[in-house]
PDB file of N, CA and C in Angstrom:
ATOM      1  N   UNK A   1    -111.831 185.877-126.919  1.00  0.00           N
ATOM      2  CA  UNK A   1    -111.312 184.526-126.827  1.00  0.00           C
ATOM      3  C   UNK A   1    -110.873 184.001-128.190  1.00  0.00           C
ATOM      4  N   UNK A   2    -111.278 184.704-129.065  1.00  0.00           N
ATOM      5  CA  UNK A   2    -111.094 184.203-130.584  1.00  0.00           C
ATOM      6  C   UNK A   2    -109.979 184.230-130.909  1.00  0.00           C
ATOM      7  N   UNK A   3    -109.107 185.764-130.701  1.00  0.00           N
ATOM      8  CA  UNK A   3    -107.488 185.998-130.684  1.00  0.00           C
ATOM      9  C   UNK A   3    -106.775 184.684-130.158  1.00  0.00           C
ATOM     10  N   UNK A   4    -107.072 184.491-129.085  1.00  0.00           N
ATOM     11  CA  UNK A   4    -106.467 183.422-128.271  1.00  0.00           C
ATOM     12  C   UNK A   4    -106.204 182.067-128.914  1.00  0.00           C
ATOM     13  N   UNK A   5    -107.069 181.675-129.730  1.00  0.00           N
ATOM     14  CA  UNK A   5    -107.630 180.369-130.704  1.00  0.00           C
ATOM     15  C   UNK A   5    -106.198 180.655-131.559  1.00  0.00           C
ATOM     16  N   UNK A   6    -106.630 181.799-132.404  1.00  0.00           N
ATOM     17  CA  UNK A   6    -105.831 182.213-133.651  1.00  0.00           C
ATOM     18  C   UNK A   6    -104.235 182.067-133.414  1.00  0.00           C
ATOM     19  N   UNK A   7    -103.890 182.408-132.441  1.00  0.00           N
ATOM     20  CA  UNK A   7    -102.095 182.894-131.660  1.00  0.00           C
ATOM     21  C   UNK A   7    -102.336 181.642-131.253  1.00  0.00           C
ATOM     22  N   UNK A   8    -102.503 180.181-131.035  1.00  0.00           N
ATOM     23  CA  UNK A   8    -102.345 179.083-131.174  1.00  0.00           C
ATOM     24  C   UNK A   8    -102.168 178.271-132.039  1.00  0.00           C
ATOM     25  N   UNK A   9    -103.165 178.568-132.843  1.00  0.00           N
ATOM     26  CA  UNK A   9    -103.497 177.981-134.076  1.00  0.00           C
ATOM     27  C   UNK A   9    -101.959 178.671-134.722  1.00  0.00           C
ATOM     28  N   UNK A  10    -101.296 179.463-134.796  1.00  0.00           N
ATOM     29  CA  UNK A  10    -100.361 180.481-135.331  1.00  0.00           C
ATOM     30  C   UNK A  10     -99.059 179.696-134.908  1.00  0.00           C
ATOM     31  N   UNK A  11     -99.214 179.430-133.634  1.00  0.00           N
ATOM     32  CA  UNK A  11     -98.081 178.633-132.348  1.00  0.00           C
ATOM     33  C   UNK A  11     -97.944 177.394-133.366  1.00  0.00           C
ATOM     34  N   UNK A  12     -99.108 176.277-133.426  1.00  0.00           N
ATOM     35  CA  UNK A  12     -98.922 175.193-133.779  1.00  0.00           C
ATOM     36  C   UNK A  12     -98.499 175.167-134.871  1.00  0.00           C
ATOM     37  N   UNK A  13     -98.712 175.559-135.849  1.00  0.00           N
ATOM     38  CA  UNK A  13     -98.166 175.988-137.422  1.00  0.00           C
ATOM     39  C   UNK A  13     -96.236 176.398-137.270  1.00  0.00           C
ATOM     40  N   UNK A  14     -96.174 177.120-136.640  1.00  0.00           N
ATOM     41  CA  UNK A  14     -94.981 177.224-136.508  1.00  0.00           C
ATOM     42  C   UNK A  14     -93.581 176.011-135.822  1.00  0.00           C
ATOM     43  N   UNK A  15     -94.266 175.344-134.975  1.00  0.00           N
ATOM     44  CA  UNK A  15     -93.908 173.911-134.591  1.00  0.00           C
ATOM     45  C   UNK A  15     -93.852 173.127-135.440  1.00  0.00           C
ATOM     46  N   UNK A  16     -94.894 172.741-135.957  1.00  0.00           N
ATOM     47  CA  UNK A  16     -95.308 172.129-137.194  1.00  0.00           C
ATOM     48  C   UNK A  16     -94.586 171.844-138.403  1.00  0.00           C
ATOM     49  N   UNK A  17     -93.920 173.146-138.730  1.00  0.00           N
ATOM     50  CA  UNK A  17     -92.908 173.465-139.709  1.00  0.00           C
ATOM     51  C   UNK A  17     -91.393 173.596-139.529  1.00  0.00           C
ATOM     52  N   UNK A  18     -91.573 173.792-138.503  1.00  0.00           N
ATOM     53  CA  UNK A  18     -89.798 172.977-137.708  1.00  0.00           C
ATOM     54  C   UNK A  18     -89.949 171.492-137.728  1.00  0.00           C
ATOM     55  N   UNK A  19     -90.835 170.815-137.112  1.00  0.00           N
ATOM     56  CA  UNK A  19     -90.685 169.671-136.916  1.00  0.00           C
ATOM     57  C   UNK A  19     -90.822 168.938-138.624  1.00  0.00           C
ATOM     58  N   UNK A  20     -91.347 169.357-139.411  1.00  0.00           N
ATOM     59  CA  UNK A  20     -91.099 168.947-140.915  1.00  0.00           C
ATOM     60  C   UNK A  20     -89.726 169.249-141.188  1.00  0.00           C
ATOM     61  N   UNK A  21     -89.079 170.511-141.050  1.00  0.00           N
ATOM     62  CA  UNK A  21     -87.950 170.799-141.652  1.00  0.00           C
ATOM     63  C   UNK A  21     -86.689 169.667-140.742  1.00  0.00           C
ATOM     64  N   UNK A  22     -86.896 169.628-139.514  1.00  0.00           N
ATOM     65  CA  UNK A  22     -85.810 169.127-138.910  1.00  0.00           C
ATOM     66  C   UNK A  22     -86.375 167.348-139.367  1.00  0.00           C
ATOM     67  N   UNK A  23     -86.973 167.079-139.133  1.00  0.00           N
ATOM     68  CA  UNK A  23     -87.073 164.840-139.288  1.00  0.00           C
ATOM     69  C   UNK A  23     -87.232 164.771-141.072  1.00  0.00           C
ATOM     70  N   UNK A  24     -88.084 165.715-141.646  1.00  0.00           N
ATOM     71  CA  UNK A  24     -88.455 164.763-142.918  1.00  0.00           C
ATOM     72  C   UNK A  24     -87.524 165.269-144.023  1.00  0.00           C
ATOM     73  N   UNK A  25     -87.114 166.867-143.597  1.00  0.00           N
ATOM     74  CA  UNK A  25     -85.856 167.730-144.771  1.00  0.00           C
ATOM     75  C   UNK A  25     -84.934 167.459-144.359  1.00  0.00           C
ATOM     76  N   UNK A  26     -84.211 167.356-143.123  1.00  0.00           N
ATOM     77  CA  UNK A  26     -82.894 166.927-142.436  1.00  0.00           C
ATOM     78  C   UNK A  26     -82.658 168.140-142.682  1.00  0.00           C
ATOM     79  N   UNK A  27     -82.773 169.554-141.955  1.00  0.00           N
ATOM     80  CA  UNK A  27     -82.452 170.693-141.851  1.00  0.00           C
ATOM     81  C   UNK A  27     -81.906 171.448-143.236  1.00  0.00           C
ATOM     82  N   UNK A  28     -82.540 171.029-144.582  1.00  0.00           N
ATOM     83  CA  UNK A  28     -81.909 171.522-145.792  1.00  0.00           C
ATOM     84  C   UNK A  28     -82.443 172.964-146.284  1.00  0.00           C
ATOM     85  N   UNK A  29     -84.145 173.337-145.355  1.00  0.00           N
ATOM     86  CA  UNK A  29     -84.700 174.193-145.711  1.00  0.00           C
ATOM     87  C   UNK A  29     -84.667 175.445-144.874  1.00  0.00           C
ATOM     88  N   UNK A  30     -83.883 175.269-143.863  1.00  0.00           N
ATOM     89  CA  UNK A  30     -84.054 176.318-142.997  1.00  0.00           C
ATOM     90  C   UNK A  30     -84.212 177.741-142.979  1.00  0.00           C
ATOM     91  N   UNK A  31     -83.885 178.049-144.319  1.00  0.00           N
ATOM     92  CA  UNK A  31     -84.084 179.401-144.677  1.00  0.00           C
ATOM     93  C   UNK A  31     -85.668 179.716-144.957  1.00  0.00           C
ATOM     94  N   UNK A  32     -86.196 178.816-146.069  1.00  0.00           N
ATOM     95  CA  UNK A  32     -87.345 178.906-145.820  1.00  0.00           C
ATOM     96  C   UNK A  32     -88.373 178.682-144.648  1.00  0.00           C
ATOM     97  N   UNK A  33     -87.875 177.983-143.830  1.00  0.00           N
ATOM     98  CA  UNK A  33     -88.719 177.842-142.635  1.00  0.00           C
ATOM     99  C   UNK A  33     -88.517 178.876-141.198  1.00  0.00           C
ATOM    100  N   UNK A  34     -87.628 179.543-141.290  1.00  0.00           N
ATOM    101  CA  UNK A  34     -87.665 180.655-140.845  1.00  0.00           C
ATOM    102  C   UNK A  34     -88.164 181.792-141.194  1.00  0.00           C
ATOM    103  N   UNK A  35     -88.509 181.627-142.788  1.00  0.00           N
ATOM    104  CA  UNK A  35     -88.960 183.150-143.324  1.00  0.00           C
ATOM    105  C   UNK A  35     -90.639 182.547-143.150  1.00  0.00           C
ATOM    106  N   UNK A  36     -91.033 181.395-143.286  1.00  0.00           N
ATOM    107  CA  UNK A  36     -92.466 181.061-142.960  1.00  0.00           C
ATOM    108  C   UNK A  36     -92.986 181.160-141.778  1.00  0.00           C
ATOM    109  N   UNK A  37     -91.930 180.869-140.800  1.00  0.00           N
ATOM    110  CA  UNK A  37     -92.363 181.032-139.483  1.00  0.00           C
ATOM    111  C   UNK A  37     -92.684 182.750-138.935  1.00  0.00           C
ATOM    112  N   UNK A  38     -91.299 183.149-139.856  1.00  0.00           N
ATOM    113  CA  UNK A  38     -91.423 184.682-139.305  1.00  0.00           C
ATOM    114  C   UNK A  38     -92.748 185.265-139.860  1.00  0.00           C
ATOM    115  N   UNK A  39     -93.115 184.734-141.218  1.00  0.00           N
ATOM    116  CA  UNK A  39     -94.709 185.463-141.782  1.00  0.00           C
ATOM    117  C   UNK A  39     -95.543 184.979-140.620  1.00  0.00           C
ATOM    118  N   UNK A  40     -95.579 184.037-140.441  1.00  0.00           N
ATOM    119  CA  UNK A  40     -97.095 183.551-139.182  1.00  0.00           C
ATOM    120  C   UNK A  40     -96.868 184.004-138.320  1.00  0.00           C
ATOM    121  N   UNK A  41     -95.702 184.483-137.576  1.00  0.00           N
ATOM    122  CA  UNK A  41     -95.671 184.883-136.625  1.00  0.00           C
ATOM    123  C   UNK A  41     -96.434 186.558-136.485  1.00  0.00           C
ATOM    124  N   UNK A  42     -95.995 187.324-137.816  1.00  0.00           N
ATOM    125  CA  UNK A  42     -96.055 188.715-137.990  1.00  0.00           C
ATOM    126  C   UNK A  42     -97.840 188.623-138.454  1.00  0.00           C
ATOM    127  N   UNK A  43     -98.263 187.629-138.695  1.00  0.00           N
ATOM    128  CA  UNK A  43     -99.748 187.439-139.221  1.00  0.00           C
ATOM    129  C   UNK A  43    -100.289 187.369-137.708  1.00  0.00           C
ATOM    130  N   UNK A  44    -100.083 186.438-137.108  1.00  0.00           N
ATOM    131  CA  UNK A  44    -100.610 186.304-135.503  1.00  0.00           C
ATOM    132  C   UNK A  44    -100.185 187.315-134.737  1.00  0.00           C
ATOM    133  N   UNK A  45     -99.275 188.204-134.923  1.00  0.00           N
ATOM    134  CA  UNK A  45     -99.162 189.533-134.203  1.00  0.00           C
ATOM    135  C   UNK A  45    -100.079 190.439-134.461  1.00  0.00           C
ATOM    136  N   UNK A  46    -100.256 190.383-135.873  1.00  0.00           N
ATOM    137  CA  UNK A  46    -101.477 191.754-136.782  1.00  0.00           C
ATOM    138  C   UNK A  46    -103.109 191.005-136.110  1.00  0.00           C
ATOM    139  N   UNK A  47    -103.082 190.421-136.415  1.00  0.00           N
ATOM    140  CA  UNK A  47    -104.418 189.345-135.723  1.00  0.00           C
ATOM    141  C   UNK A  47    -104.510 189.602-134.237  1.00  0.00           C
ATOM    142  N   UNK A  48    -103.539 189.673-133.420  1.00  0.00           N
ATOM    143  CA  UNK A  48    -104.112 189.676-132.393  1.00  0.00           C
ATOM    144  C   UNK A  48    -104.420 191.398-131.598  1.00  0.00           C
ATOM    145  N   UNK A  49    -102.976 192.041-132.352  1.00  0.00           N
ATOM    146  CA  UNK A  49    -103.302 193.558-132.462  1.00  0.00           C
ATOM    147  C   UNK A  49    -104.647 193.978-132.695  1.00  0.00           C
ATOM    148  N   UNK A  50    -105.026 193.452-133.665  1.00  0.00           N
ATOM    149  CA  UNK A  50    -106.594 194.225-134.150  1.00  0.00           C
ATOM    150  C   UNK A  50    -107.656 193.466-133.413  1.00  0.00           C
ATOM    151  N   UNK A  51    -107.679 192.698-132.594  1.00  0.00           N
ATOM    152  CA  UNK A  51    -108.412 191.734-132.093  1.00  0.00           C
ATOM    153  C   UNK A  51    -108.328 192.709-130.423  1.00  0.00           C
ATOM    154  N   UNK A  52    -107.100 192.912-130.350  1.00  0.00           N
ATOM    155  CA  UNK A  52    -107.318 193.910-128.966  1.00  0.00           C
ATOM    156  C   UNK A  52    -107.838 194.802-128.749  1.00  0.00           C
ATOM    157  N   UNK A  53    -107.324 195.846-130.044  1.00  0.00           N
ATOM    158  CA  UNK A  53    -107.904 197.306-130.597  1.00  0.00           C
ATOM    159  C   UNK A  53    -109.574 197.060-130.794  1.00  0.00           C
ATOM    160  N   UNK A  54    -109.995 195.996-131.274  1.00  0.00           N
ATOM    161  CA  UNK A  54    -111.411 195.869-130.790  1.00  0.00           C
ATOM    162  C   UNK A  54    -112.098 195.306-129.519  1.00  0.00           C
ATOM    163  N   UNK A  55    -111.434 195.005-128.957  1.00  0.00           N
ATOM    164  CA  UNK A  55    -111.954 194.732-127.723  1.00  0.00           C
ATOM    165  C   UNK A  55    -112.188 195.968-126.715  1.00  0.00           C
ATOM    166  N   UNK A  56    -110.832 197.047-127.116  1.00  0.00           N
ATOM    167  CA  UNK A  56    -110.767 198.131-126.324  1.00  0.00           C
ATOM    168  C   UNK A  56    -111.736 198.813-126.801  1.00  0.00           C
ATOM    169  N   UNK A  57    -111.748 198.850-127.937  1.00  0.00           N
ATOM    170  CA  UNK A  57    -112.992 199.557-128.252  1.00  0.00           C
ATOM    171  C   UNK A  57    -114.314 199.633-128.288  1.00  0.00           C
ATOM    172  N   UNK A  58    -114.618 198.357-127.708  1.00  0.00           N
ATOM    173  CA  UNK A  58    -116.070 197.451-127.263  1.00  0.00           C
ATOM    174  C   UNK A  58    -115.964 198.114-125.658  1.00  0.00           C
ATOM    175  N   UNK A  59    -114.921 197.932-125.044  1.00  0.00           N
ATOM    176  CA  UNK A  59    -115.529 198.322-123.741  1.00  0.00           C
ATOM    177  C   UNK A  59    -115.740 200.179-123.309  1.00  0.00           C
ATOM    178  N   UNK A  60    -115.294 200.965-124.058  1.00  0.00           N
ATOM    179  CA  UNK A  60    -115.736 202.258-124.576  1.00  0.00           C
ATOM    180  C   UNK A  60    -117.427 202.739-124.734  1.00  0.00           C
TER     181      UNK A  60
END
């Protein structure tokens, strides 16, 4: 259930940082906020990968 938390917590961060870039930057940063989004995203992928790989391996 912890993965689950994290790939939310990952979700909201990524919202988060659109909704800064689009109302408070007026879309000036978008480069950076795509390359931030794409790291959290690739962080909450590795996170939840290894979070599976142990689960599978708990029920073994």
């Amino acid at each position: 259930m912890k993965y689950i938390n994290g790939l939310y917590i990952a979700l909201i961060l990524m919202m988060f940082i659109n909704l800064l870039n689009f109302t408070i930057f007026d879309n000036k940063y978008s480069g950076i906020t795509m390359y931030l989004s794409s790291v959290i995203f690739i962080i909450g992928s590795a996170f939840f990968g290894s979070a599976k790989r142990l689960k599978m391996s708990e029920k073994k």
